[in-house]
N, C-alpha and C. Protein backbone atom coordinates (compact mmCIF):
# COMPACT_ATOMS: atom_id res chain seq x y z
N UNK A 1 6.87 -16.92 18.24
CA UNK A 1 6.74 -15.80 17.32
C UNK A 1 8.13 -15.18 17.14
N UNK A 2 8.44 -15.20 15.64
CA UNK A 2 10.03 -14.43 15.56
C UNK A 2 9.61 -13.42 14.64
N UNK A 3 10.22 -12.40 15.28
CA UNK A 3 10.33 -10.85 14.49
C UNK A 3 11.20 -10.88 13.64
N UNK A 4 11.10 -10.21 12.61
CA UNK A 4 12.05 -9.36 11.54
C UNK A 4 12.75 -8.53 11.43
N UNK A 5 13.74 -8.21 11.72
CA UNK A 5 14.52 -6.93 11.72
C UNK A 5 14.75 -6.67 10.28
N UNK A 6 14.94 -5.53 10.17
CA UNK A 6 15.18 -4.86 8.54
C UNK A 6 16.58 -5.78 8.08
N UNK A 7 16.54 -6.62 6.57
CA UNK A 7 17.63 -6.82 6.65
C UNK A 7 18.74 -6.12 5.36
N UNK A 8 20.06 -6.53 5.26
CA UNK A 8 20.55 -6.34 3.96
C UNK A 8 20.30 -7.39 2.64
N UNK A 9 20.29 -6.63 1.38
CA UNK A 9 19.41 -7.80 0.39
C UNK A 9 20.55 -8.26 0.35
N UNK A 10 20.17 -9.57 -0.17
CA UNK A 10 20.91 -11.01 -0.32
C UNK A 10 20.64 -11.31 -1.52
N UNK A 11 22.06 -11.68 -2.66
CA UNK A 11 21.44 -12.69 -3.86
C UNK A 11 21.69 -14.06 -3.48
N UNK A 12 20.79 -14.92 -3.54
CA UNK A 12 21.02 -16.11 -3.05
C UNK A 12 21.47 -17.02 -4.23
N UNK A 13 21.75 -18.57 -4.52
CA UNK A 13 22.15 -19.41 -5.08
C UNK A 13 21.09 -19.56 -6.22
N UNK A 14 19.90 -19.34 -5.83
CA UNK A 14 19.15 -19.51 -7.08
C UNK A 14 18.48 -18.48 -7.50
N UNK A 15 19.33 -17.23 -7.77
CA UNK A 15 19.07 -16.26 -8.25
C UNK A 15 18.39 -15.38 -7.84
N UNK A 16 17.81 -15.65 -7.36
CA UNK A 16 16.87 -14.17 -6.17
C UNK A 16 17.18 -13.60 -5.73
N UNK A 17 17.22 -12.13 -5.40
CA UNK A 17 17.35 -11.22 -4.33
C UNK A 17 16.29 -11.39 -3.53
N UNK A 18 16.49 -11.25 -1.91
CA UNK A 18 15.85 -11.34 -0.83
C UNK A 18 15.99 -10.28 0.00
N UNK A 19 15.08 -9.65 0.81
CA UNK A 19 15.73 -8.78 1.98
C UNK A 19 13.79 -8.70 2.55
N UNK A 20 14.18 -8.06 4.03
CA UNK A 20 12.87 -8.03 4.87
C UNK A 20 13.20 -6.83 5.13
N UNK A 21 11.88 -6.20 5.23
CA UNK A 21 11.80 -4.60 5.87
C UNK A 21 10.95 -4.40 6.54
N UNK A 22 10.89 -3.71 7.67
CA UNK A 22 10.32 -3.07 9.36
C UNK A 22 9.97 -2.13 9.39
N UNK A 23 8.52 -1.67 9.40
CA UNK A 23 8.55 -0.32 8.86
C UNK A 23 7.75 0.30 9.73
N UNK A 24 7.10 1.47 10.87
CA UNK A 24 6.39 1.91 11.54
C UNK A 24 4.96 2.21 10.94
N UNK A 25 4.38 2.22 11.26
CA UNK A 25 2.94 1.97 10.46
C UNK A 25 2.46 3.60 10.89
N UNK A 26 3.26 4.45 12.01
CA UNK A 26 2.44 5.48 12.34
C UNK A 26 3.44 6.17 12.24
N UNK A 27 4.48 5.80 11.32
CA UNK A 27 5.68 7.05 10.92
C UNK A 27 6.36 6.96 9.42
N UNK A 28 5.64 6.06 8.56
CA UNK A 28 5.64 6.06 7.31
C UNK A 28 3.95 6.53 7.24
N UNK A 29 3.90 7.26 6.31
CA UNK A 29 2.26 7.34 6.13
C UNK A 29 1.89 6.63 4.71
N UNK A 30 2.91 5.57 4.15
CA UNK A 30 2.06 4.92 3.05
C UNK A 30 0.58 4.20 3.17
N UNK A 31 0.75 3.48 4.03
CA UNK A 31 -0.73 2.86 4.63
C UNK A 31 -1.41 3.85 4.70
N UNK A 32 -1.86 4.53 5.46
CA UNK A 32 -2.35 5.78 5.64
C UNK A 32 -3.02 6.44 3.95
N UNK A 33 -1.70 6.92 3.51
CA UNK A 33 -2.43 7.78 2.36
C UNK A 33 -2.73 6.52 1.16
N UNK A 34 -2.50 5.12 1.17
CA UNK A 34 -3.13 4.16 0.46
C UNK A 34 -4.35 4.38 0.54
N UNK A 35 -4.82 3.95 1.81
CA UNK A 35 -6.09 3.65 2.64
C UNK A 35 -7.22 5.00 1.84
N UNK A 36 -6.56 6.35 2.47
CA UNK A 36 -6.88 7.29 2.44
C UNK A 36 -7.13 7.71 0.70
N UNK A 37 -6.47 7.36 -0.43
CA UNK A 37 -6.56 7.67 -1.83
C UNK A 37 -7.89 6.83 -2.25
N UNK A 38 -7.97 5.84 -1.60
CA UNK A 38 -9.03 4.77 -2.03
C UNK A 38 -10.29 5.37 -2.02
N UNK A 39 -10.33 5.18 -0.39
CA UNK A 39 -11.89 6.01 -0.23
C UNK A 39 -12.07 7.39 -0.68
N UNK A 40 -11.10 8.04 -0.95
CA UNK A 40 -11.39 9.57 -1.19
C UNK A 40 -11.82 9.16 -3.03
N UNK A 41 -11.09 8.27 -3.78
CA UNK A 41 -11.90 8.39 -4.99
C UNK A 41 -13.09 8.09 -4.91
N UNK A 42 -12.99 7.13 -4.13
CA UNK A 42 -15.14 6.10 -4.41
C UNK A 42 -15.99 7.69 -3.98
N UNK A 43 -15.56 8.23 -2.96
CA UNK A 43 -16.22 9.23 -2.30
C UNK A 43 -16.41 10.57 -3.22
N UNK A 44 -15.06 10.90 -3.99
CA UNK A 44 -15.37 11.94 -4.71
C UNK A 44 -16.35 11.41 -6.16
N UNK A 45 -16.79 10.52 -6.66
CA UNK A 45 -17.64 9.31 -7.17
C UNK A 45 -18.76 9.77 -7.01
N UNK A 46 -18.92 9.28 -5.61
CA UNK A 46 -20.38 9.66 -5.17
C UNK A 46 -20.75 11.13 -5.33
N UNK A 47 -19.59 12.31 -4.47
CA UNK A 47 -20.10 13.26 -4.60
C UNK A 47 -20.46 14.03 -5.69
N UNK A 48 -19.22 13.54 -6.79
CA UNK A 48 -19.81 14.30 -8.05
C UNK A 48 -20.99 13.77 -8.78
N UNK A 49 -21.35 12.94 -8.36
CA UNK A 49 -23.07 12.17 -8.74
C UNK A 49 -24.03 13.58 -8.19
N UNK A 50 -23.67 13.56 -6.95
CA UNK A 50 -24.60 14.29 -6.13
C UNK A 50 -25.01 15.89 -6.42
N UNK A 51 -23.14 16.51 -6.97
CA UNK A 51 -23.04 17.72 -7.48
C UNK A 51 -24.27 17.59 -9.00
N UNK A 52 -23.98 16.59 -9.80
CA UNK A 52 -24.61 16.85 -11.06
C UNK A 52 -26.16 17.17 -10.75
N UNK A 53 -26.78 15.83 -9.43
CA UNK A 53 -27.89 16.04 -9.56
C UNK A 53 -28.55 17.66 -8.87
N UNK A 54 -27.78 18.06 -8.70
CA UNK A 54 -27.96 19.88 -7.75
C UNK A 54 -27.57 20.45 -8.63
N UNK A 55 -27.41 20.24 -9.82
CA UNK A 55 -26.48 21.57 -10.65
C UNK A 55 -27.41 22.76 -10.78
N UNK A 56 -28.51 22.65 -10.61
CA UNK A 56 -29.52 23.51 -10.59
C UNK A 56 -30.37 24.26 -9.85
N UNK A 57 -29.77 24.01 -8.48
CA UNK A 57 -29.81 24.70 -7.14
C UNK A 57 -29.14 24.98 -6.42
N UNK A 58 -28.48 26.36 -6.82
CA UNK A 58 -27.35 26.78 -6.49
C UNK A 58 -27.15 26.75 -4.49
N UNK A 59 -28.15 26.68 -4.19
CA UNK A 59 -28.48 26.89 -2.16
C UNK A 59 -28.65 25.38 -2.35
N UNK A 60 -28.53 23.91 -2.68
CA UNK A 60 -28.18 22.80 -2.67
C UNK A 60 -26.64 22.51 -2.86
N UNK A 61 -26.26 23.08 -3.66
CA UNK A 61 -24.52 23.19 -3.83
C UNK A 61 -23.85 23.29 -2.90
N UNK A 62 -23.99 24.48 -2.19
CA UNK A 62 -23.12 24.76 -0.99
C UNK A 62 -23.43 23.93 0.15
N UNK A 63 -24.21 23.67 0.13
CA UNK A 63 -24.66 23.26 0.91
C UNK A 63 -23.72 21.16 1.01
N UNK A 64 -24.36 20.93 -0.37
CA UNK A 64 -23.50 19.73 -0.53
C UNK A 64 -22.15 19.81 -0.35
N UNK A 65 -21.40 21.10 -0.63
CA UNK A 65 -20.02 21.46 -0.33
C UNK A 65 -19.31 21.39 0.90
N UNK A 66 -20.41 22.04 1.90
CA UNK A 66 -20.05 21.86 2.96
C UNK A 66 -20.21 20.18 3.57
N UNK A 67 -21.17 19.35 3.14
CA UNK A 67 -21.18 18.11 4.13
C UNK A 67 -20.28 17.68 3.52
N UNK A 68 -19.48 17.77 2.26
CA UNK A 68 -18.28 16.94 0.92
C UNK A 68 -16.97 17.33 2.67
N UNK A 69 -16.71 18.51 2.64
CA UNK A 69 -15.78 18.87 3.58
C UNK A 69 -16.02 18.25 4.72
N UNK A 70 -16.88 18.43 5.42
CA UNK A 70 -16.87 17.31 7.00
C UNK A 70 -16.92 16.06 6.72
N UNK A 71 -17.42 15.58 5.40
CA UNK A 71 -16.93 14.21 4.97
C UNK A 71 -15.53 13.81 5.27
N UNK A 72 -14.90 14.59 4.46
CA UNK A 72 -13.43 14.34 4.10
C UNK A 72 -12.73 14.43 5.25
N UNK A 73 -13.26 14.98 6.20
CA UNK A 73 -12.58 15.46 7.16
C UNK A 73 -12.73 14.07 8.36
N UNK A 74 -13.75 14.03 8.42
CA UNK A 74 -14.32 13.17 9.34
C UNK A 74 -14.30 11.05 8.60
N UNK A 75 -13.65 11.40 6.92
CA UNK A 75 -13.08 10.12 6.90
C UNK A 75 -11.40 10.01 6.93
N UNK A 76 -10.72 11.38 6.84
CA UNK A 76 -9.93 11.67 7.43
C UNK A 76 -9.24 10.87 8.63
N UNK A 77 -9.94 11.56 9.51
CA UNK A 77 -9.45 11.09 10.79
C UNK A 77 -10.34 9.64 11.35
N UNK A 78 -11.47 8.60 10.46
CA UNK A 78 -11.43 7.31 10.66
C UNK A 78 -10.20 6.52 10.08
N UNK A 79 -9.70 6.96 8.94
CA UNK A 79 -8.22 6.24 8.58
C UNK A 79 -7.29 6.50 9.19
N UNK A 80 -7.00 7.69 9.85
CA UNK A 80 -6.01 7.74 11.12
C UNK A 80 -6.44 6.23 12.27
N UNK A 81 -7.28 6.56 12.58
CA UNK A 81 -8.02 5.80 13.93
C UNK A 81 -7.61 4.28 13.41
N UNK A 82 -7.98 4.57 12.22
CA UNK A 82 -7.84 2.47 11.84
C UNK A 82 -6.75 2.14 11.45
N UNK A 83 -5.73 3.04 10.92
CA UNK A 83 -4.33 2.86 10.98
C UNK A 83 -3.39 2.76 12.71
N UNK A 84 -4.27 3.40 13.37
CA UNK A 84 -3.64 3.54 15.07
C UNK A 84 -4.51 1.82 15.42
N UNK A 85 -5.47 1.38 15.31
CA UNK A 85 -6.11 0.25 15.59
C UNK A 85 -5.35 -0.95 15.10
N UNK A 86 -4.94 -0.97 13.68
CA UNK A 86 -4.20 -1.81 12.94
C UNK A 86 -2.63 -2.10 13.38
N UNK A 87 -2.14 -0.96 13.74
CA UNK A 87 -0.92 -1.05 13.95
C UNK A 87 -0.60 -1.67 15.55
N UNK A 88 -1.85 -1.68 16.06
CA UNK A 88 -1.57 -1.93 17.63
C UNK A 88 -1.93 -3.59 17.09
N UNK A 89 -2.58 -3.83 16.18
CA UNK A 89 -3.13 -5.37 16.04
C UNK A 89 -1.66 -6.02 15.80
N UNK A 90 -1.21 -5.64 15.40
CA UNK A 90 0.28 -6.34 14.38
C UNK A 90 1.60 -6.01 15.47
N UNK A 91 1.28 -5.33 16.51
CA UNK A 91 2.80 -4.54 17.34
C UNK A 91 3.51 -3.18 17.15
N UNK A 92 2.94 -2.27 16.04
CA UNK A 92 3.39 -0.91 15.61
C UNK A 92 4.06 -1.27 14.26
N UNK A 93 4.31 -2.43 14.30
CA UNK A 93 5.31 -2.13 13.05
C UNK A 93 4.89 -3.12 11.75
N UNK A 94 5.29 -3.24 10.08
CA UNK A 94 4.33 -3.99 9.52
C UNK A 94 5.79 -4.70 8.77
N UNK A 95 5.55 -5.60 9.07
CA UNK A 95 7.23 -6.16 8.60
C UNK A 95 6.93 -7.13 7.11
N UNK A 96 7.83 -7.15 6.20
CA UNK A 96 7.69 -7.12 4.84
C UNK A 96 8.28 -8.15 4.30
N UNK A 97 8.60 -8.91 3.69
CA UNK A 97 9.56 -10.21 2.85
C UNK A 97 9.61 -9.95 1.45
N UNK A 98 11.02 -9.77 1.09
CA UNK A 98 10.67 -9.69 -0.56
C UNK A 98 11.17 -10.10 -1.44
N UNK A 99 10.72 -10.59 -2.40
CA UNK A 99 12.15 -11.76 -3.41
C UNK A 99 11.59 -11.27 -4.54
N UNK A 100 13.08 -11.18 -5.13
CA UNK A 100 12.98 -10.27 -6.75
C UNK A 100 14.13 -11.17 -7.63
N UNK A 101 13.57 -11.42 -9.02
CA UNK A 101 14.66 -12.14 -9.83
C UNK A 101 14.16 -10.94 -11.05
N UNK A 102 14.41 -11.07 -12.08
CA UNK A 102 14.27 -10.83 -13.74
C UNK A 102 13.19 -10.85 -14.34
N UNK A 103 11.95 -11.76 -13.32
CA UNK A 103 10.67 -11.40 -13.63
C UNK A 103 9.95 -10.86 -12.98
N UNK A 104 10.53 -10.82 -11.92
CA UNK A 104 9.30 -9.79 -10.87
C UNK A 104 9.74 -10.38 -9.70
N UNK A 105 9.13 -9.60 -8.72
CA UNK A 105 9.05 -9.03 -7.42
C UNK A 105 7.68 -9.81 -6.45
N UNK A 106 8.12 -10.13 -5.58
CA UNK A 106 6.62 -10.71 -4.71
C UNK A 106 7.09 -9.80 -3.14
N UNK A 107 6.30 -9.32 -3.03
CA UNK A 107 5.67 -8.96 -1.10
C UNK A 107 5.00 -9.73 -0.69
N UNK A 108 5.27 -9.94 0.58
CA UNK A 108 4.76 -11.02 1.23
C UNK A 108 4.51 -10.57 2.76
N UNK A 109 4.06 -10.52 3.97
CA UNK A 109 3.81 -10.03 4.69
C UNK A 109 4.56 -10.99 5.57
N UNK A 110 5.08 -10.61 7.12
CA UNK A 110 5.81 -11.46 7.60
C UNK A 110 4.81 -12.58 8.05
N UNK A 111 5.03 -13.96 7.90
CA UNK A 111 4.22 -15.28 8.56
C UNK A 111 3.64 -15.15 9.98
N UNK A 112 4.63 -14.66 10.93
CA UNK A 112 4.52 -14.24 12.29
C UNK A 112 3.31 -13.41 12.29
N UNK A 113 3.12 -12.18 11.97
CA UNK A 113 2.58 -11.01 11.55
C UNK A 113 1.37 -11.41 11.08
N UNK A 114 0.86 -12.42 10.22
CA UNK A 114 0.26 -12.28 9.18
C UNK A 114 -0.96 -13.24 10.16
N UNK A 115 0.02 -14.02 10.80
CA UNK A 115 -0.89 -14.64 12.40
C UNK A 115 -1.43 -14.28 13.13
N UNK A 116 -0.66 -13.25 13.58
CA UNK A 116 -0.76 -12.32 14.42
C UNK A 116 -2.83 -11.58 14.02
N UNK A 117 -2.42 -11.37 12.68
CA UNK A 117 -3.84 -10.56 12.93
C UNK A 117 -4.81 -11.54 12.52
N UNK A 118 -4.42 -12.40 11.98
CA UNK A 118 -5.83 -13.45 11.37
C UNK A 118 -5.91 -13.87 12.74
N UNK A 119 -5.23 -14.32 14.09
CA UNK A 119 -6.22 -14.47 14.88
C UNK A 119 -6.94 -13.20 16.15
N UNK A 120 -6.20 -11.76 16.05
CA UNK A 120 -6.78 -10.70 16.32
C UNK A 120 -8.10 -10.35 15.59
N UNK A 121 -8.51 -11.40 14.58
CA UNK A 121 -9.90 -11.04 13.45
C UNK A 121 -10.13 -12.30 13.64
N UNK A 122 -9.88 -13.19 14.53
CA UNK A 122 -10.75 -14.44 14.60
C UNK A 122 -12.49 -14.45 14.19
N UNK A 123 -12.69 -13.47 14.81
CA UNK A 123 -14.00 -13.50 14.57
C UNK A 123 -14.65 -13.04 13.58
N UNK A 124 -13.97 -12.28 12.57
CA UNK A 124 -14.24 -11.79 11.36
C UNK A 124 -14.00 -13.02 10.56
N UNK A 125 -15.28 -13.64 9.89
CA UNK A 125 -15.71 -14.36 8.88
C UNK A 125 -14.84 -13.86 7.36
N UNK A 126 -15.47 -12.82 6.80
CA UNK A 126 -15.26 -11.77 6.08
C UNK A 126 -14.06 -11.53 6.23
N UNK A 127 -13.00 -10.87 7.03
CA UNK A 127 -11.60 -10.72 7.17
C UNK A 127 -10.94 -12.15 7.05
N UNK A 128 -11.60 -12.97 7.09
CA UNK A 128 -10.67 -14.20 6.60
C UNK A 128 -10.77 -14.89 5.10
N UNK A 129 -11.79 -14.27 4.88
CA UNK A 129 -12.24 -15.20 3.19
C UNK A 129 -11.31 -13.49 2.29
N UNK A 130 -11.01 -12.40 3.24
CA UNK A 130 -10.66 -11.56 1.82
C UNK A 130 -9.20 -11.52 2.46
N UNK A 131 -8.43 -12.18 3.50
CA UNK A 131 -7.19 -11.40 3.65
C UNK A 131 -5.70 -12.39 2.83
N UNK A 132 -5.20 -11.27 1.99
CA UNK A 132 -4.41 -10.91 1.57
C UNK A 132 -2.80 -11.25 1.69
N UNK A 133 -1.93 -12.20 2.48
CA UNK A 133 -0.87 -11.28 2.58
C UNK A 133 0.70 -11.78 1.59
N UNK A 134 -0.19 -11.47 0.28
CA UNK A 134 1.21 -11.57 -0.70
C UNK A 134 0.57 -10.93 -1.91
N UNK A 135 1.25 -10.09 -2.58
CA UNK A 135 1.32 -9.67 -3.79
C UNK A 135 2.92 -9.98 -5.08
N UNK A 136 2.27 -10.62 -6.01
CA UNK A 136 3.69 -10.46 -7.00
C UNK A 136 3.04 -9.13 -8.11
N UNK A 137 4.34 -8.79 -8.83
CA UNK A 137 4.20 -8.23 -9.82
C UNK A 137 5.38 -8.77 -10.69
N UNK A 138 4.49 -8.84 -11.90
CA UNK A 138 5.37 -9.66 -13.12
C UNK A 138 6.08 -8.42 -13.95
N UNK A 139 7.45 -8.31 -13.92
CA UNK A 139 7.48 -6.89 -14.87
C UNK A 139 7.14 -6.66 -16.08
N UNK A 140 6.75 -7.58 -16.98
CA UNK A 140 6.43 -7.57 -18.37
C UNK A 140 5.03 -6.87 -18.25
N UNK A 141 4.60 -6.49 -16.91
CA UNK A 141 3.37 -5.86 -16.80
C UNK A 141 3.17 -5.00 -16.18
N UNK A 142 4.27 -4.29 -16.07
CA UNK A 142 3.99 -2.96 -14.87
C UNK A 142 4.49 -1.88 -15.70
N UNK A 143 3.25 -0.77 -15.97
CA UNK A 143 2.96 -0.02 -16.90
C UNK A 143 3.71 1.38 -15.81
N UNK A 144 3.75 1.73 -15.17
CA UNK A 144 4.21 3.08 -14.17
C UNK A 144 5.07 2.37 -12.54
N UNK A 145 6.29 3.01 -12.50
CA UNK A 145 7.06 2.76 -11.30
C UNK A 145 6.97 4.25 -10.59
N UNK A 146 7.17 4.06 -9.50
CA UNK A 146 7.34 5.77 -8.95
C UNK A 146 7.80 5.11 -7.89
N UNK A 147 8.79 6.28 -7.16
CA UNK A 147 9.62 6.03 -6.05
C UNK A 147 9.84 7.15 -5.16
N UNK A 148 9.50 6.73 -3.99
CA UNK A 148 9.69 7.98 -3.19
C UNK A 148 11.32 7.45 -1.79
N UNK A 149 12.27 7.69 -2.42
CA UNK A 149 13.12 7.50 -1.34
C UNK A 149 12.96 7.75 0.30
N UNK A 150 12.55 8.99 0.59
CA UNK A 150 12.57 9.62 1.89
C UNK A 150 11.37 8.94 2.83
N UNK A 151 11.05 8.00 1.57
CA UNK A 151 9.36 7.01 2.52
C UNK A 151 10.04 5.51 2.16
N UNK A 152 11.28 5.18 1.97
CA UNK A 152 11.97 3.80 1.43
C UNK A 152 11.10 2.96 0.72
N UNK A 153 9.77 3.65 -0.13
CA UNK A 153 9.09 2.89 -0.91
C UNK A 153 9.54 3.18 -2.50
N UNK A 154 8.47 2.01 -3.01
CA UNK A 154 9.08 1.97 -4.88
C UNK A 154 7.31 1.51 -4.92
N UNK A 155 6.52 2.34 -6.11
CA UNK A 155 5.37 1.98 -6.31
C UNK A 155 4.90 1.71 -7.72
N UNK A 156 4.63 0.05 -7.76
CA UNK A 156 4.94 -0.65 -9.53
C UNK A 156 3.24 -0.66 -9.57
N UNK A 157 2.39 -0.03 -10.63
CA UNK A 157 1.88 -0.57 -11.16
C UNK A 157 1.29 -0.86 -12.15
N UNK A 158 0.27 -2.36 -12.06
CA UNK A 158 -0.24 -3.11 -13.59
C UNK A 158 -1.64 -2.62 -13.45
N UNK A 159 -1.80 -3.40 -14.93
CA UNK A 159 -3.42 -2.96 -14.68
C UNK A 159 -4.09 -3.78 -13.61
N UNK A 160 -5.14 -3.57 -12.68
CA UNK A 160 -5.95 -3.82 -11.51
C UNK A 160 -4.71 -4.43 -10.88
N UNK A 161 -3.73 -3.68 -10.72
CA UNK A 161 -3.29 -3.99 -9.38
C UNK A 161 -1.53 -3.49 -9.24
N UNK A 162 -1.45 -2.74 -7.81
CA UNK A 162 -0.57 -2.41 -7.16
C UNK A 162 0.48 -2.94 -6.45
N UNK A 163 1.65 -2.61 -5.98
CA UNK A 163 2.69 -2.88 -5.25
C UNK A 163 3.11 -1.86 -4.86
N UNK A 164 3.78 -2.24 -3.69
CA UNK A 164 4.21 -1.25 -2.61
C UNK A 164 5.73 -2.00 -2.26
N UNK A 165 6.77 -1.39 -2.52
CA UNK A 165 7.93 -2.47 -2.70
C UNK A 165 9.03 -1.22 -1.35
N UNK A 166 9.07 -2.02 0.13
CA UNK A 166 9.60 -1.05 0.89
C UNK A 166 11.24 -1.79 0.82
N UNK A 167 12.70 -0.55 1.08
CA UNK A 167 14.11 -1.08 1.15
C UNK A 167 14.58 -0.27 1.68
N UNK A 168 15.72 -0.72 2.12
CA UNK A 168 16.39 0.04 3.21
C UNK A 168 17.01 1.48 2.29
N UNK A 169 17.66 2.48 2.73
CA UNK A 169 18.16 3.19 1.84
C UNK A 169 19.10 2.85 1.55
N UNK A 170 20.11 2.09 2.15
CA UNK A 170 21.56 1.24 1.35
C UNK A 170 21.01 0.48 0.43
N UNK A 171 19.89 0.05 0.17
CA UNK A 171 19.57 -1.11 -0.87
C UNK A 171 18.67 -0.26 -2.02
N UNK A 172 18.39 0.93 -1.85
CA UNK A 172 17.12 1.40 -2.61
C UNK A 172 17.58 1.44 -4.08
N UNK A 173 18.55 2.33 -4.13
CA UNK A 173 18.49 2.85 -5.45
C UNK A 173 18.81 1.61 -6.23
N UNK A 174 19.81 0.43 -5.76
CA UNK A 174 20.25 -0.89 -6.44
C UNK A 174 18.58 -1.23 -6.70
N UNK A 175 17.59 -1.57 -6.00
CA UNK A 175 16.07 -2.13 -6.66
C UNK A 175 15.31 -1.22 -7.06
N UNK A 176 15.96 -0.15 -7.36
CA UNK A 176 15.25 0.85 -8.22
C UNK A 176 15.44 0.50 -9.30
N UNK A 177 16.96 0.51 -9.52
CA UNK A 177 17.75 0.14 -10.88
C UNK A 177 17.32 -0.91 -11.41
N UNK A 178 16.94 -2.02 -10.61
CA UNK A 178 17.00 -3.23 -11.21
C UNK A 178 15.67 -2.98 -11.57
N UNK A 179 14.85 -2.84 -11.12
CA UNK A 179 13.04 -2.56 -11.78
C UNK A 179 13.12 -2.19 -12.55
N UNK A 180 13.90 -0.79 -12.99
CA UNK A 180 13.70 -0.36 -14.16
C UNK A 180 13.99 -0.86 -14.95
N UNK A 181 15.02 -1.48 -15.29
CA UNK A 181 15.68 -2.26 -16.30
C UNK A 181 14.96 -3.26 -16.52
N UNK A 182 14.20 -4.14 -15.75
CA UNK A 182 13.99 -5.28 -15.92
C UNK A 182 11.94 -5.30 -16.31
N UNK A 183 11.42 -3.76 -16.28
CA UNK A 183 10.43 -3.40 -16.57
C UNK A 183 10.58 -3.00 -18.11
N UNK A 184 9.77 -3.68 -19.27
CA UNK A 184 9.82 -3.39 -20.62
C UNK A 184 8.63 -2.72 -20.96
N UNK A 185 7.41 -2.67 -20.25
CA UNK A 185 6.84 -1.91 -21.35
C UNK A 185 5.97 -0.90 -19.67
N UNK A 186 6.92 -0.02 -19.10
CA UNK A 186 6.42 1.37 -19.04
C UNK A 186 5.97 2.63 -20.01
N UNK A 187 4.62 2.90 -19.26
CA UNK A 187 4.43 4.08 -20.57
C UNK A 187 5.00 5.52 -20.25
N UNK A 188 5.14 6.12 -20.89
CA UNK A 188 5.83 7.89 -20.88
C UNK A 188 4.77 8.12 -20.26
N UNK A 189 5.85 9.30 -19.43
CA UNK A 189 5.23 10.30 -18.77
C UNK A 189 4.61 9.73 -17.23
């Protein structure tokens, strides 16, 4: 098993930029508030189903108000718990691979890593027919970029589907630049 250390991007011979990034899983909170945005929509979903069908009993309202709050609260702190569970599956840290040319960008999860938990989920049937560990994004299709430096992420996305693009801060703003430029049809605003 070989680890990843964060590296500096590289343009290589056939045009790609390359670089790997190391990132703490319980001191970046992207995972976390990913995880956490997901279920809180399906959930606020349900609850406003629930609000409509009470609109007419005002002592049902509050009442739904209050279990909406120990909801949130109490799925809250299961995405903490499964982010502290996850991160111990992988070693604390979630290490990244990334190659970018003129058409896009691929994440890739480290090989080591990516072992690492498919056989920590050996026994998950289900965790093996849905897991995941590469995303591209084509830029001719990524409608919104957003970037949060102080979390070394860049967040591209298309329709049904996301990227999470992590860089060192010596490398950030250079694959900021280059996304943007190389992204043609973002919409305003």
């Amino acid at each position: 098993m070989t680890k990843i250390s964060q590296s500096v991007l590289t343009h290589d011979a056939d045009g790609k930029y390359r670089w790997t990034y190391e990132m703490s899983v319980l001191k970046n909170p992207m995972i976390f508030l990913t995880v956490w945005k997901i279920l809180a929509v399906i959930s606020a979903g349900i609850f406003a189903i629930i609000f409509l069908a009470d609109i007419e009993h005002a002592d049902r309202i509050l009442k739904d108000l209050k279990f909406c709050g120990i909801f949130f609260a109490g799925m809250t702190a299961m995405v903490w718990l499964g982010c502290l569970v996850y991160s111990l599956m992988i070693g604390g840290k979630y290490c990244a691979e990334f190659e970018m040319d003129e058409n896009g960008i691929t994440h890739r999860q480290a090989e080591w890593q990516a072992e690492r938990l498919k056989k920590a989920m050996r026994f998950s049937v289900r965790y093996q027919m849905m897991t995941r560990t590469e995303i591209s994004s084509d830029f001719s299709k990524v409608r919104r970029i957003r970037a949060y430096p102080k979390r070394n992420t860049i967040k591209l996305d298309e329709p049904f589907a996301h990227n999470q693009i992590f860089v060192s801060d010596e490398d950030f703003e250079f694959v900021r630049q280059f996304i943007m430029t190389h992204c043609t049809n973002l919409k305003e605003g």
